[in-house]
Protein backbone atom coordinates (compact mmCIF):
# COMPACT_ATOMS: atom_id res chain seq x y z
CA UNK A 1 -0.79 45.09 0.86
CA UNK A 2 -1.54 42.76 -1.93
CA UNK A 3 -4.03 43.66 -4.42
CA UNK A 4 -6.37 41.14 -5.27
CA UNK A 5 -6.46 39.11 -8.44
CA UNK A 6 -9.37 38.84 -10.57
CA UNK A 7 -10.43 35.16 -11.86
CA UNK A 8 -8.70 36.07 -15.69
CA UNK A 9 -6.21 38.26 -14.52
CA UNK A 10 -4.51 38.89 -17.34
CA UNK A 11 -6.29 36.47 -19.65
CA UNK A 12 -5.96 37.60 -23.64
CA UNK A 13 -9.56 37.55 -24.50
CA UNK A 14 -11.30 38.21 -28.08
CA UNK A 15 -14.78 38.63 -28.31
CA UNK A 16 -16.66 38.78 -31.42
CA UNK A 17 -20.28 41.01 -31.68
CA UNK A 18 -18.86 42.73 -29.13
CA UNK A 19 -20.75 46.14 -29.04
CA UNK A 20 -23.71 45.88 -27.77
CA UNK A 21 -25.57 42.85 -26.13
CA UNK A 22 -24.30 40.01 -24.92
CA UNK A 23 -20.85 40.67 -25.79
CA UNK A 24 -20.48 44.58 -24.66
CA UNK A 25 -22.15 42.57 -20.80
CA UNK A 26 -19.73 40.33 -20.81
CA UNK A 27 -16.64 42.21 -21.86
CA UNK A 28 -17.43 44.52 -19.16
CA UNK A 29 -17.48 41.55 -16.56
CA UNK A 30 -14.44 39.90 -17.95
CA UNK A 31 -12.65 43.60 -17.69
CA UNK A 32 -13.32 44.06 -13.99
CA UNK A 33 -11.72 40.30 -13.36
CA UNK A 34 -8.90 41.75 -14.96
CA UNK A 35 -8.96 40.73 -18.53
CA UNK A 36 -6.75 42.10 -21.99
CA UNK A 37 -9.86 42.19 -24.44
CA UNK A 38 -9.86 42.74 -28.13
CA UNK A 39 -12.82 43.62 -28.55
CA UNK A 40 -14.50 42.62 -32.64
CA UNK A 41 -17.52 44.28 -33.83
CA UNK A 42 -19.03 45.03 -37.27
CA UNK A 43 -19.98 48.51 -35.51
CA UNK A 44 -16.65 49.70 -35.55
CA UNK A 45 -18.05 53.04 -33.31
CA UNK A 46 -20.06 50.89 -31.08
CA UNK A 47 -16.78 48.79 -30.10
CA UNK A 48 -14.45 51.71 -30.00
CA UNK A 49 -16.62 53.21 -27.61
CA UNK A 50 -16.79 50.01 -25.47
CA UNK A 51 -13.10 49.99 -25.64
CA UNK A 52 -12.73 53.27 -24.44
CA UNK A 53 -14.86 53.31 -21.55
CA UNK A 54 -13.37 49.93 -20.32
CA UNK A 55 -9.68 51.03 -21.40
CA UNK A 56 -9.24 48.02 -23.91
CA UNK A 57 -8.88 47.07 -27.88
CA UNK A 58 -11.55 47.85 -30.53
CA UNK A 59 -11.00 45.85 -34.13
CA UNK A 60 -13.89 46.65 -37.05
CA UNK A 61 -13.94 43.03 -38.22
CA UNK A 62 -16.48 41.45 -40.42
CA UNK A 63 -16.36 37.75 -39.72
CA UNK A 64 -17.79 36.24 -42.44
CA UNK A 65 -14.17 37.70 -44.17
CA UNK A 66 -11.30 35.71 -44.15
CA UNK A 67 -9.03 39.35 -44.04
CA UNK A 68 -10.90 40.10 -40.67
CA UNK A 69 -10.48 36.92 -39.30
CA UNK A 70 -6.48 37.11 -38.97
CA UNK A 71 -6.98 41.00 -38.48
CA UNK A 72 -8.21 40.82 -35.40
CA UNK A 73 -6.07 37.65 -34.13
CA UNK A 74 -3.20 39.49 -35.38
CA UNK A 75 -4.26 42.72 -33.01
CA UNK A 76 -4.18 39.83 -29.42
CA UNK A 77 -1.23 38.29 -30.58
CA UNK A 78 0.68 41.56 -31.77
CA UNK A 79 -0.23 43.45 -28.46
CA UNK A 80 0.64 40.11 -26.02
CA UNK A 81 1.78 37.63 -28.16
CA UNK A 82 -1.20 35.28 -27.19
CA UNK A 83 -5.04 34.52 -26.98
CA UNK A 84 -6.26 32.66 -24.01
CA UNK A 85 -9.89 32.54 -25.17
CA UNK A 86 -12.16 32.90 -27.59
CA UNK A 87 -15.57 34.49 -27.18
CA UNK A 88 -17.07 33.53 -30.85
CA UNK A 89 -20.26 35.39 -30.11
CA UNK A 90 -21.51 37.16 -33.84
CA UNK A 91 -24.93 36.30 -34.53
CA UNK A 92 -27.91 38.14 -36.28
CA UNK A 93 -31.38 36.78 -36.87
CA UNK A 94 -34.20 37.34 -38.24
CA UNK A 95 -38.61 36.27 -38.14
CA UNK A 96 -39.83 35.45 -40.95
CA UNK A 97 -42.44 32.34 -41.54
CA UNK A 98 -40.68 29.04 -42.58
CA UNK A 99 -41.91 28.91 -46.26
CA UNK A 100 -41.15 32.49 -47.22
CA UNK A 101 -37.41 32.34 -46.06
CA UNK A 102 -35.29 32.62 -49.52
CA UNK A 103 -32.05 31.04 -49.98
CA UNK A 104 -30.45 34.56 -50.19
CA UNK A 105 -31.86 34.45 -46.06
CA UNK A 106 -30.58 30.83 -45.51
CA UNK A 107 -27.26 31.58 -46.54
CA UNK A 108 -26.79 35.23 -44.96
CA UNK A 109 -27.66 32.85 -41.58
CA UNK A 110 -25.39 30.85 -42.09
CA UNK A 111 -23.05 32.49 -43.38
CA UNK A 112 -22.89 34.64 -39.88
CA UNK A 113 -24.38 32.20 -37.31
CA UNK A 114 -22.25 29.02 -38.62
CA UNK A 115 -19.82 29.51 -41.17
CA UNK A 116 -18.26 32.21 -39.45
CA UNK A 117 -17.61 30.51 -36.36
CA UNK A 118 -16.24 27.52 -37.63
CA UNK A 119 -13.79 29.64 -39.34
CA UNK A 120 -13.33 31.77 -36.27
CA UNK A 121 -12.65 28.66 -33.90
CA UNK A 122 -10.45 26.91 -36.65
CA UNK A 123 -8.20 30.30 -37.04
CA UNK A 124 -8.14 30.76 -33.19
CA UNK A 125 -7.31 27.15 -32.22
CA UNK A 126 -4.53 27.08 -35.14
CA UNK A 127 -2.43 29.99 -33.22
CA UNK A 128 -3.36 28.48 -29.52
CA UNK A 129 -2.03 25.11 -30.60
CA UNK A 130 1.80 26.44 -31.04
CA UNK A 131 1.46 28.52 -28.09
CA UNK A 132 2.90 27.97 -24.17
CA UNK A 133 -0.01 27.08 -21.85
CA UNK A 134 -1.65 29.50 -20.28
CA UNK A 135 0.24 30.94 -16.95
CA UNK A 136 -1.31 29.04 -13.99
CA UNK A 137 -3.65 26.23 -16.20
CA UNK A 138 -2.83 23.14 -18.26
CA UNK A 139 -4.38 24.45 -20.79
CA UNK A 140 -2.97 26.50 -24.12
CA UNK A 141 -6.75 27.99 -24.55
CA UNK A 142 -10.26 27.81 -24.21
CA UNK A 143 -13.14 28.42 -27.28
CA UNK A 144 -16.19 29.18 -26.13
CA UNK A 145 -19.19 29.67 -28.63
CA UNK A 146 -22.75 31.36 -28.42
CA UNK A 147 -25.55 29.04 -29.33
CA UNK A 148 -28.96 29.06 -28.06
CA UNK A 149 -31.75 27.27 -26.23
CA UNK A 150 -33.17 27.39 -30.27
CA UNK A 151 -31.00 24.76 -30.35
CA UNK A 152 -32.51 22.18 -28.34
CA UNK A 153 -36.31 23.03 -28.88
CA UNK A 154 -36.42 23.86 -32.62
CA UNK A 155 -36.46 27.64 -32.18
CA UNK A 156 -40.08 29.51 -33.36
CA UNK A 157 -41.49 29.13 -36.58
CA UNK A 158 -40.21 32.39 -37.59
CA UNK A 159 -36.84 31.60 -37.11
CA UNK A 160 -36.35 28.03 -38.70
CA UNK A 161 -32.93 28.51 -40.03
CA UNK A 162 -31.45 30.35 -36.67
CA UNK A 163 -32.46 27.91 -34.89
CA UNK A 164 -30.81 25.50 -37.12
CA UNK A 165 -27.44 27.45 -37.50
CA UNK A 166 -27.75 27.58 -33.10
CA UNK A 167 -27.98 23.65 -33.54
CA UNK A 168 -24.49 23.60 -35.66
CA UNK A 169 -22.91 25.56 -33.36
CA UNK A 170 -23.78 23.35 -30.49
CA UNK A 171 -22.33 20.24 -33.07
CA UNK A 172 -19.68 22.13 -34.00
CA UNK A 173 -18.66 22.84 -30.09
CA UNK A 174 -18.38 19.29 -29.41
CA UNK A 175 -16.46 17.92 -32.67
CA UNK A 176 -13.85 20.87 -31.54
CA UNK A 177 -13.58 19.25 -28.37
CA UNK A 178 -13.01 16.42 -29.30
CA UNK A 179 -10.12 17.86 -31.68
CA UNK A 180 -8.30 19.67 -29.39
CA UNK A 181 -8.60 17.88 -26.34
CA UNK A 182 -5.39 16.24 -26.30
CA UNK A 183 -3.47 19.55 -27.01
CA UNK A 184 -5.20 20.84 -24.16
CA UNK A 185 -7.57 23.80 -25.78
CA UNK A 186 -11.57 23.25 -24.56
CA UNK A 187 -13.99 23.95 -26.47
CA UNK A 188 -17.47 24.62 -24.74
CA UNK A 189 -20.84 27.04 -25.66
CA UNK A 190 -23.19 28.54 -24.03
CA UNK A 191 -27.13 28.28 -24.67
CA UNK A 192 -28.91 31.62 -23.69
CA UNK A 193 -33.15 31.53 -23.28
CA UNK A 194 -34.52 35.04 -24.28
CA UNK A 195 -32.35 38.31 -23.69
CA UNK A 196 -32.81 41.73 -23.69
CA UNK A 197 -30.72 42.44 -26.40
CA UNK A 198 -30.39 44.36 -29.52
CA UNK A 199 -31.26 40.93 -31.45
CA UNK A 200 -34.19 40.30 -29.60
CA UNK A 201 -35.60 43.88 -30.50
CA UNK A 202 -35.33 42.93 -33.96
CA UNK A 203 -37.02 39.54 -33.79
CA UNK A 204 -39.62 41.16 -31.96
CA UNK A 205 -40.41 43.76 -34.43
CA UNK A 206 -40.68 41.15 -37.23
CA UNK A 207 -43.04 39.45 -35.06
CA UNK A 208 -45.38 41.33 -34.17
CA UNK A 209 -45.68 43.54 -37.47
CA UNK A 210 -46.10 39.53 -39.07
CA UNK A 211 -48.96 38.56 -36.35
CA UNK A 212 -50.44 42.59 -36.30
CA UNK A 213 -49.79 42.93 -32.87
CA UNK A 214 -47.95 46.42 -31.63
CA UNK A 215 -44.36 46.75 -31.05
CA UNK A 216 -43.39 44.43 -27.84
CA UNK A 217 -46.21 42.07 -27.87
CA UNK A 218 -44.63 39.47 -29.14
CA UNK A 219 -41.83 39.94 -26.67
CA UNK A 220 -44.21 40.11 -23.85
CA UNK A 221 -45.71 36.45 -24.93
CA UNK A 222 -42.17 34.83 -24.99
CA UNK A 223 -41.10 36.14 -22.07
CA UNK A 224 -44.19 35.39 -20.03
CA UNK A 225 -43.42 31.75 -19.27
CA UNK A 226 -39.87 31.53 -18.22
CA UNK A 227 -39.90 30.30 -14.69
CA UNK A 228 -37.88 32.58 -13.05
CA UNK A 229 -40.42 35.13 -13.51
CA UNK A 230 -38.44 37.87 -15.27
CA UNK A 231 -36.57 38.45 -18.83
CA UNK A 232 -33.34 37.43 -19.48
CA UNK A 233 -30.23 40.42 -18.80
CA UNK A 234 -26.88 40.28 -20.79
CA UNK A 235 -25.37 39.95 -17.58
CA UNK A 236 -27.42 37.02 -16.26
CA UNK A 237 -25.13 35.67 -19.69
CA UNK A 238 -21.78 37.36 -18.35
CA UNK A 239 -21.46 35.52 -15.25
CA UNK A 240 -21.48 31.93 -17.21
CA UNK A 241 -18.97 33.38 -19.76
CA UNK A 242 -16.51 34.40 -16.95
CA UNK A 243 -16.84 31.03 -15.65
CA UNK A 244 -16.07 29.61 -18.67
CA UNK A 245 -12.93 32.16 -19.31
CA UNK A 246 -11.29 31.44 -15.55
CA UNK A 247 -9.19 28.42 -14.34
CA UNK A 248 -12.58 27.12 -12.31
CA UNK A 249 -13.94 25.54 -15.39
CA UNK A 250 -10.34 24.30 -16.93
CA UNK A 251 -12.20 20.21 -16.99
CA UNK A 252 -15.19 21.33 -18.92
CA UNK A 253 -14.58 20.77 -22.31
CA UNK A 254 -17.38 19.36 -25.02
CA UNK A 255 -20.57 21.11 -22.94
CA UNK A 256 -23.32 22.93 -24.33
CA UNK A 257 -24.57 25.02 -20.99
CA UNK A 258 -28.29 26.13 -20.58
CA UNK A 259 -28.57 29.52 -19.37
CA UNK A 260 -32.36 30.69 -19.37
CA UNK A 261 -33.98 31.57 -16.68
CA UNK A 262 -35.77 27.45 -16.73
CA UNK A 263 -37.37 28.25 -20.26
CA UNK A 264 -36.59 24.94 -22.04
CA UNK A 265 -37.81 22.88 -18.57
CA UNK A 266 -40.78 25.04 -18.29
CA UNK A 267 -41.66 24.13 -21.81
């Protein structure tokens, strides 16, 4: 009897912040659909653990470093001689009122949130463009980026340049695109409302020590108005990412995809 396939069955994927979060949810979805993951972390014992329990590949990468950057391409393509997608998901953040943020702030930002991922993407899409297409697709790879509903609505007050580095990404999504369209590699990112993550703890300890308010108060205000009447998971994230990793979304290239539980049409 057959066994049967999972939608990236045997799909190279790399994902980037991939310990904890978003990226630890979805590498665990994308390795039950049958997925070869490197998985990239600046926690090189939170990703080794990951890739032990799911029985994949854990690379300590910094990717604000060039070194890191073809280390951990060099670890997909060594093992299978390829990389089907990209998960460029590193991010940090970080509340602080708009006119106390130093530059020493603005650039460690964007250094992570924007810089990084552009040179991420650009070293990924270089080694996808002199590779065969992927088995069953048209397509020699997919980049898919992690940007955020900040994008779109101007983020909080306390997180001015996030929000702006979340806006790049979403810019930088479509000019990739628009690149790469004609060699057949899509480039698409996804917009995530508020998630229970490791980030999110942070930003909510900043705010409410900032506003005097106890720990998860200011969580409790953010999350109080999303329309779906409950906190965003890491895996309400996973499901789009999957999506956007499989065959079923090979025409989607250029899109910046809202998943928040109806925040930004609430507000």
């Amino acid at each position: 009897m057959a066994t049967e396939k999972g939608r990236v069955d045997g799909r190279t994927v790399l994902i980037t912040g991939a310990a904890s979060g978003i990226g630890a949810a979805c590498a665990r979805r994308l390795a039950r659909e049958g997925a070869r993951l490197v998985l990239a972390d600046l926690d090189a014992d939170g990703a080794e653990r990951l890739a032990k329990e799911l029985g994949q590949v854990a690379v300590q990468a910094d990717v604000t470093r060039r070194a890191d950057i073809d280390r951990m391409l060099d670890e997909a393509y060594r093992r299978w001689g390829r990389l089907d997608v990209l998960f460029n998901n590193a991010g940090v953040i970080q509340g602080k009122p708009l006119l106390e943020v130093t530059e020493e702030d603005w650039d460690r930002l964007m250094s992570v949130n924007l810089r990084a991922v552009f040179f991420v993407l650009q070293a990924a899409a270089r080694r996808m463009l002199g590779q065969d297409p992927i088995p069953g697709s048209e397509l020699r790879g997919k980049l898919i980026q992690t940007a955020s509903i900040a994008a779109y609505r101007g983020g909080l007050p306390l997180t001015t340049p996030y929000a702006a580095s979340k806006a790049g990404v979403v810019s930088l999504t479509r000019s990739a695109a628009q690149a790469f369209a004609a060699s057949r590699i899509t480039s698409n990112c996804i917009c995530p409302g508020v998630v229970d993550t490791p980030l999110w703890e942070r930003l909510d300890a900043e705010w409410s020590a900032l506003e005097g308010w106890p720990r998860g108060e200011a969580w409790k205000r953010r999350t109080a108005g999303i329309p779906l009447g409950r906190p965003e998971t890491p895996d309400d994230v996973a499901g789009l990412v999957l999506f956007l990793s499989s065959a079923d979304s090979d025409y989607m290239t250029g899109q910046a995809v809202n998943v928040d539980g109806g925040l930004v049409m609430g507000n």
